[in-house]
N, C-alpha and C. Protein backbone atom coordinates (compact mmCIF):
# COMPACT_ATOMS: atom_id res chain seq x y z
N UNK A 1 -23.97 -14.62 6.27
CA UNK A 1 -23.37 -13.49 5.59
C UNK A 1 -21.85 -13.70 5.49
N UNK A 2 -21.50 -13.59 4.50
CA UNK A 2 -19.75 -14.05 3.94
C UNK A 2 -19.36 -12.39 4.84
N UNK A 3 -18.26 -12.71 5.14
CA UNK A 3 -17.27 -11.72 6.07
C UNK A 3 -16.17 -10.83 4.97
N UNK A 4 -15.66 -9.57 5.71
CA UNK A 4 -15.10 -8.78 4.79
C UNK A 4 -13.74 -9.73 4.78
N UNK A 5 -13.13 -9.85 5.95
CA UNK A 5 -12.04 -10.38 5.75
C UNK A 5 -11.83 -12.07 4.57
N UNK A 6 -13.23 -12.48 4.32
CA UNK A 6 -13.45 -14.05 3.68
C UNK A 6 -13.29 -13.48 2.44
N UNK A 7 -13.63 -12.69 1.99
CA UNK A 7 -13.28 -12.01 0.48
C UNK A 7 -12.25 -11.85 0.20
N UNK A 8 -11.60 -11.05 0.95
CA UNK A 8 -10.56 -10.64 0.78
C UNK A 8 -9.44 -11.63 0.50
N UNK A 9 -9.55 -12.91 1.67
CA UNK A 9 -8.40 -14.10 1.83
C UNK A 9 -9.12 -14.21 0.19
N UNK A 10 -10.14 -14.80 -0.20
CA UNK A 10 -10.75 -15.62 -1.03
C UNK A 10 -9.80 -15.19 -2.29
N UNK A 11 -10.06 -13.43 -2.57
CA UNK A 11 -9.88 -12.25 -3.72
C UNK A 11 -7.93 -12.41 -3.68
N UNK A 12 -7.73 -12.48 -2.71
CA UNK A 12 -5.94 -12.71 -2.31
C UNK A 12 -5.93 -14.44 -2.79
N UNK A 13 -6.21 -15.52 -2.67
CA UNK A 13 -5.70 -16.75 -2.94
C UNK A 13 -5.92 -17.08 -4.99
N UNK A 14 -6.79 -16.12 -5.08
CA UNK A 14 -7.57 -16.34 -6.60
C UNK A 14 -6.43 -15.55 -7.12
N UNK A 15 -6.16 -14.30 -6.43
CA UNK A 15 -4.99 -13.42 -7.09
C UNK A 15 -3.69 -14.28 -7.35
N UNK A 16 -3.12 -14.70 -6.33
CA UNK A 16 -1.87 -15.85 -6.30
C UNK A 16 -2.00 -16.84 -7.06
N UNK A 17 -2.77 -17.58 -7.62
CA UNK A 17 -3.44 -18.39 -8.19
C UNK A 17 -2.83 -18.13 -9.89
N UNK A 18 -3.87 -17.17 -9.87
CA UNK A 18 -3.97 -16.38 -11.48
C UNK A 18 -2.49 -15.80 -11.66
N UNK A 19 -1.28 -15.21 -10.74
CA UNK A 19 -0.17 -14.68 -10.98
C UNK A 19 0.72 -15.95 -11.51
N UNK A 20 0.66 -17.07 -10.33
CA UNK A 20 1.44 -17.86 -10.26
C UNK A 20 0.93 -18.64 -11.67
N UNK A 21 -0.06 -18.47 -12.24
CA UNK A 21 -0.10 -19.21 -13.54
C UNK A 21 0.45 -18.51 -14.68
N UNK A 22 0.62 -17.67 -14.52
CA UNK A 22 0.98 -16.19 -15.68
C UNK A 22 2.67 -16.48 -15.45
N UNK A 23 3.09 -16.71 -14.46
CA UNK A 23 4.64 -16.91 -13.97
C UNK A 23 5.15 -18.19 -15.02
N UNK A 24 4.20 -19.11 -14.89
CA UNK A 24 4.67 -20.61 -15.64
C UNK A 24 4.96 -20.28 -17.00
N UNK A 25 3.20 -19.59 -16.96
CA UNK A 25 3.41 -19.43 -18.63
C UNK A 25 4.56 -18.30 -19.27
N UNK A 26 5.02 -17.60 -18.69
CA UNK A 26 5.72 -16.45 -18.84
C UNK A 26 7.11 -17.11 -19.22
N UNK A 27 7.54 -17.96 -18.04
CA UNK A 27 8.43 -18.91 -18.36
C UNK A 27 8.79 -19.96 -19.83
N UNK A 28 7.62 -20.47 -19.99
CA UNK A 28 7.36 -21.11 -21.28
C UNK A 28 7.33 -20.49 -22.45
N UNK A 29 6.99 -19.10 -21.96
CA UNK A 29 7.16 -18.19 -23.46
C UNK A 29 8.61 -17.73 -23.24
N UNK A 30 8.94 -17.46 -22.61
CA UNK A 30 11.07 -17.11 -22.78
C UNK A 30 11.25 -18.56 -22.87
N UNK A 31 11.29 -19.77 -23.02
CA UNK A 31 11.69 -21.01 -23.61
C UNK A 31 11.70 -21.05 -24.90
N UNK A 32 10.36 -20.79 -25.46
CA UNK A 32 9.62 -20.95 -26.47
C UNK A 32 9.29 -21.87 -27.18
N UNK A 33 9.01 -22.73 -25.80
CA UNK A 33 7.54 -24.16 -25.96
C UNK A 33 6.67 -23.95 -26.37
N UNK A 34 5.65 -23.43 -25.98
CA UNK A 34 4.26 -23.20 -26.62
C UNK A 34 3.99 -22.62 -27.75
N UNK A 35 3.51 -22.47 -28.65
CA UNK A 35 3.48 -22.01 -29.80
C UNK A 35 2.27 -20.60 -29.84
N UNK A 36 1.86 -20.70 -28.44
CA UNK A 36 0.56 -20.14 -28.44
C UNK A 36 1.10 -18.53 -28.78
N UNK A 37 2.37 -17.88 -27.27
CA UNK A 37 3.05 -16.76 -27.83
C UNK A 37 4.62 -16.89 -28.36
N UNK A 38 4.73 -15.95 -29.50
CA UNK A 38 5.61 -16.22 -29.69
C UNK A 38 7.19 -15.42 -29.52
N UNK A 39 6.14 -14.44 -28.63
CA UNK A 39 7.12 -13.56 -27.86
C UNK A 39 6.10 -12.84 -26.44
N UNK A 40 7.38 -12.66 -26.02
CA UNK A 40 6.69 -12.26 -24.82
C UNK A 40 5.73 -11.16 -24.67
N UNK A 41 6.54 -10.18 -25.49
CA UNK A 41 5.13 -8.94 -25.64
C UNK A 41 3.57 -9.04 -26.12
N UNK A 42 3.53 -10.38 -26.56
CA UNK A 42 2.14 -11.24 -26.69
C UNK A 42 2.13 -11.67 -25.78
N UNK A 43 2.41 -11.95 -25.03
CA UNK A 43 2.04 -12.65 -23.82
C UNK A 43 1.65 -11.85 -22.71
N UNK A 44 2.03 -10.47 -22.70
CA UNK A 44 1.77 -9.18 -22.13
C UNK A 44 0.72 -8.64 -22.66
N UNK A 45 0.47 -8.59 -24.39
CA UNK A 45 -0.89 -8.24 -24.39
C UNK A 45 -2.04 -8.67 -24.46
N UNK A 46 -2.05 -10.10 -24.45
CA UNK A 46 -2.82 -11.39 -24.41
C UNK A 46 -3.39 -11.25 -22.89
N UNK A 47 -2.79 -10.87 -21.92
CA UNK A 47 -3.40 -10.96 -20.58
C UNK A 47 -3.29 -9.09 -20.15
N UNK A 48 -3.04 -8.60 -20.71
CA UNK A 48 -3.36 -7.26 -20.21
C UNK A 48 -2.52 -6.53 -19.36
N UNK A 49 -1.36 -7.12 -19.19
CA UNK A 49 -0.52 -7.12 -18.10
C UNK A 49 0.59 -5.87 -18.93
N UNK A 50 1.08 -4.72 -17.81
CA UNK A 50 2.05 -3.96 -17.33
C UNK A 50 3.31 -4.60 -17.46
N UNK A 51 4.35 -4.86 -18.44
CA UNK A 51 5.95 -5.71 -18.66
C UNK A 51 6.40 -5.04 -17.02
N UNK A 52 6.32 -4.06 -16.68
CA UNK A 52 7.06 -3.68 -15.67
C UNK A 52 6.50 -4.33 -14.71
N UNK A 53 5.51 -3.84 -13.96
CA UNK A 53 4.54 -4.70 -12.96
C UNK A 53 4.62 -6.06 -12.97
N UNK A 54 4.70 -6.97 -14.07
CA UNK A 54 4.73 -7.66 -13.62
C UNK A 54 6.25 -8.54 -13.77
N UNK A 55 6.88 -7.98 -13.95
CA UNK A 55 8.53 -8.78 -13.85
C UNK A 55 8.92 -8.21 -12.74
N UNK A 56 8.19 -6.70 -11.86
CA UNK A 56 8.55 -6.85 -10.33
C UNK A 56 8.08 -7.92 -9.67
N UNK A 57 6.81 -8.37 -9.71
CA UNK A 57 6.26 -9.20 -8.49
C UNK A 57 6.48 -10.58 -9.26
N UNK A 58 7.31 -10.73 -10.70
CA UNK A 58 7.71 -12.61 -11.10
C UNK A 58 9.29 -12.71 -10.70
N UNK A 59 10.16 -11.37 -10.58
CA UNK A 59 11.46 -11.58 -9.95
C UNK A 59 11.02 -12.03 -8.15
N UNK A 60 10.08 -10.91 -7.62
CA UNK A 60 10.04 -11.56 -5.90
C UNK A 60 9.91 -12.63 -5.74
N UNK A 61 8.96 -13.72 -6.98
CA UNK A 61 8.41 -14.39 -6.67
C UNK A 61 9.76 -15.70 -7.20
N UNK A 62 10.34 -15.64 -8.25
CA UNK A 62 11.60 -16.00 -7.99
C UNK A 62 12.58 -16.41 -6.98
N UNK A 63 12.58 -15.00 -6.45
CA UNK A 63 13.75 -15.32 -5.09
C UNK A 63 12.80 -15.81 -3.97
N UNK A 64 12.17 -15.70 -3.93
CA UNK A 64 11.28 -16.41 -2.50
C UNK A 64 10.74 -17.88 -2.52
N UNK A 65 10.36 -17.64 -4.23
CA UNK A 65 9.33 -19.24 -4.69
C UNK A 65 8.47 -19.71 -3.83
N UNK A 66 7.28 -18.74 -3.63
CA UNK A 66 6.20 -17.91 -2.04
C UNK A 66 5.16 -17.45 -3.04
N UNK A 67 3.99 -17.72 -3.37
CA UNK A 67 2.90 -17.25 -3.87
C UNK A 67 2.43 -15.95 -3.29
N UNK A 68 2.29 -15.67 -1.92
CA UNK A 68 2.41 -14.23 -1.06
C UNK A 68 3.45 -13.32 -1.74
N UNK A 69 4.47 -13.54 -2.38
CA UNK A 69 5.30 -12.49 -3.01
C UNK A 69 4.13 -11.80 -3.91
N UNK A 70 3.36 -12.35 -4.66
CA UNK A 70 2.88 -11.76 -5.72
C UNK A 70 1.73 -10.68 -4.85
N UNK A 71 1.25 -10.94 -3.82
CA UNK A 71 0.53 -9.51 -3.36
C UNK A 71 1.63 -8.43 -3.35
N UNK A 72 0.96 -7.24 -3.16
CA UNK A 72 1.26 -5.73 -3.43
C UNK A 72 1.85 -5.88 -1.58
N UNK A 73 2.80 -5.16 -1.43
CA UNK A 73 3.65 -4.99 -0.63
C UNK A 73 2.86 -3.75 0.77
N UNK A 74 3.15 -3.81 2.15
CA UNK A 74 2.95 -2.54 2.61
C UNK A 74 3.21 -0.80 1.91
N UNK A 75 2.01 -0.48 2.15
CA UNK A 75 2.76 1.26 1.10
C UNK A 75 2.29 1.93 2.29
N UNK A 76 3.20 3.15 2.29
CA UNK A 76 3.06 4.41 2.59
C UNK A 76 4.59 4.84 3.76
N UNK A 77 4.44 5.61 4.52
CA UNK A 77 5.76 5.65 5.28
C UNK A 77 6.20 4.78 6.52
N UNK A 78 7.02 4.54 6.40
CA UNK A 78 8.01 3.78 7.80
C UNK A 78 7.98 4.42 9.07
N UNK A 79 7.18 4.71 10.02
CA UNK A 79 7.36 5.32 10.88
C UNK A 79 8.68 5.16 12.37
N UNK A 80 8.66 3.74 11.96
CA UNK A 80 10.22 3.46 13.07
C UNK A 80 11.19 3.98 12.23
N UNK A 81 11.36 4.39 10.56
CA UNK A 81 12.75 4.56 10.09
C UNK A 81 12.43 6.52 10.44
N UNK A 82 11.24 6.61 10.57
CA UNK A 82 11.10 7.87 10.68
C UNK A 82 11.60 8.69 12.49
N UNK A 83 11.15 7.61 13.33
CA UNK A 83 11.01 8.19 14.49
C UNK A 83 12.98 8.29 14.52
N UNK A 84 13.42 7.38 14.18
CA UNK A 84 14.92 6.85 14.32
C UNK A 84 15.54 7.99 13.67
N UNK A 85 15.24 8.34 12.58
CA UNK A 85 16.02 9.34 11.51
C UNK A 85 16.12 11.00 12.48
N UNK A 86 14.83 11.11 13.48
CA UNK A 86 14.50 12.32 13.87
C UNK A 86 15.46 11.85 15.41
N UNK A 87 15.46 11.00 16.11
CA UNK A 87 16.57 10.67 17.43
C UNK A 87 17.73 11.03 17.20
N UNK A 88 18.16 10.31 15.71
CA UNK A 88 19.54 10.93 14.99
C UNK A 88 20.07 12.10 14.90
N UNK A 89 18.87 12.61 14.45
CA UNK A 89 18.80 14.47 14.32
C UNK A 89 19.32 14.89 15.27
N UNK A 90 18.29 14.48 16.19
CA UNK A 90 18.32 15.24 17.51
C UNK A 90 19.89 14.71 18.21
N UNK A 91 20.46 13.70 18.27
CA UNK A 91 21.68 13.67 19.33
C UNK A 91 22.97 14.26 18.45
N UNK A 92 22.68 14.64 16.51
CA UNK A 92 23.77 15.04 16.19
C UNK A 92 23.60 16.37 16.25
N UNK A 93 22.74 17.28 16.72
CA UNK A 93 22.34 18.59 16.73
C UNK A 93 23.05 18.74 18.11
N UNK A 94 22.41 18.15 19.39
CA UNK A 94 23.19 17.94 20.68
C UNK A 94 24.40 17.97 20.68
N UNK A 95 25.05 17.27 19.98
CA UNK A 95 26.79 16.88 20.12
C UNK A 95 27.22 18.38 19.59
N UNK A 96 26.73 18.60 18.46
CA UNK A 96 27.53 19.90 17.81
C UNK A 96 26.78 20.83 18.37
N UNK A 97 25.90 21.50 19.14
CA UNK A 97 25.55 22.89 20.12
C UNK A 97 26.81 21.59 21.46
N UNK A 98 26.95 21.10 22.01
CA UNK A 98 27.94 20.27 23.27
C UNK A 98 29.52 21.12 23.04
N UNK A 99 29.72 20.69 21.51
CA UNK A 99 31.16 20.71 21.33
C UNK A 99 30.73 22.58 20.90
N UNK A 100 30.28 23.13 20.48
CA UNK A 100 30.72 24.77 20.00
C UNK A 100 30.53 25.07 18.88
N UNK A 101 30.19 24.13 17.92
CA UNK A 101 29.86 24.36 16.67
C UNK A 101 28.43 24.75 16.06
N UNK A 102 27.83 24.44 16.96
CA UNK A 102 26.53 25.79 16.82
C UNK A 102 26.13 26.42 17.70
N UNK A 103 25.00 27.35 17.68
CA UNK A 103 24.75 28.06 18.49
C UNK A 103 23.20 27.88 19.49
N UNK A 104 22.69 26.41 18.70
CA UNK A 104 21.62 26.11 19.08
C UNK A 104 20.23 26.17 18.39
């Protein structure tokens, strides 16, 4: 029996794969070697692809030049920027009820 996690690597290396080929060609169409598109917005609707979506994850993949750039990033909230933001709270609330400037 193939494993959840074997899909997934499998579904993640096929993804990188297929981006990082869309990256070349993307490239070749802002050259304008190939004759196939002859602008890029063909080349966006030729593969189905989001202009926005995907010039976020072909700039990451740019500055890193890392096939892993092209997966989707951690989502949802930061809980260390969260716990930190609320410590903050709390010792600048302290200082000002300390010094007289509130009342608590």
């Amino acid at each position: 029996m193939i494993s959840e996690k074997d899909t997934d690597s499998a579904m993640s290396r096929n993804y990188m794969q297929r981006m990082e080929y869309f990256a070349k060609e993307y490239e070749l169409t802002k050259q304008g070697n190939p004759p196939r598109y002859r602008f890029v917005t063909d080349f966006y609707k030729a593969h189905n692809i989001h202009r926005q979506n995907f010039l976020k994850y072909y700039h990451r993949y740019k500055e890193s030049n890392n096939p892993t750039s092209f997966l989707p990033r951690k989502r949802g909230a930061n809980t260390k920027q969260d716990e930190q933001y609320h410590l903050l709270r709390n010792n600048i609330k302290n200082l000002l009820f300390m010094t007289g400037f509130t009342k608590g």
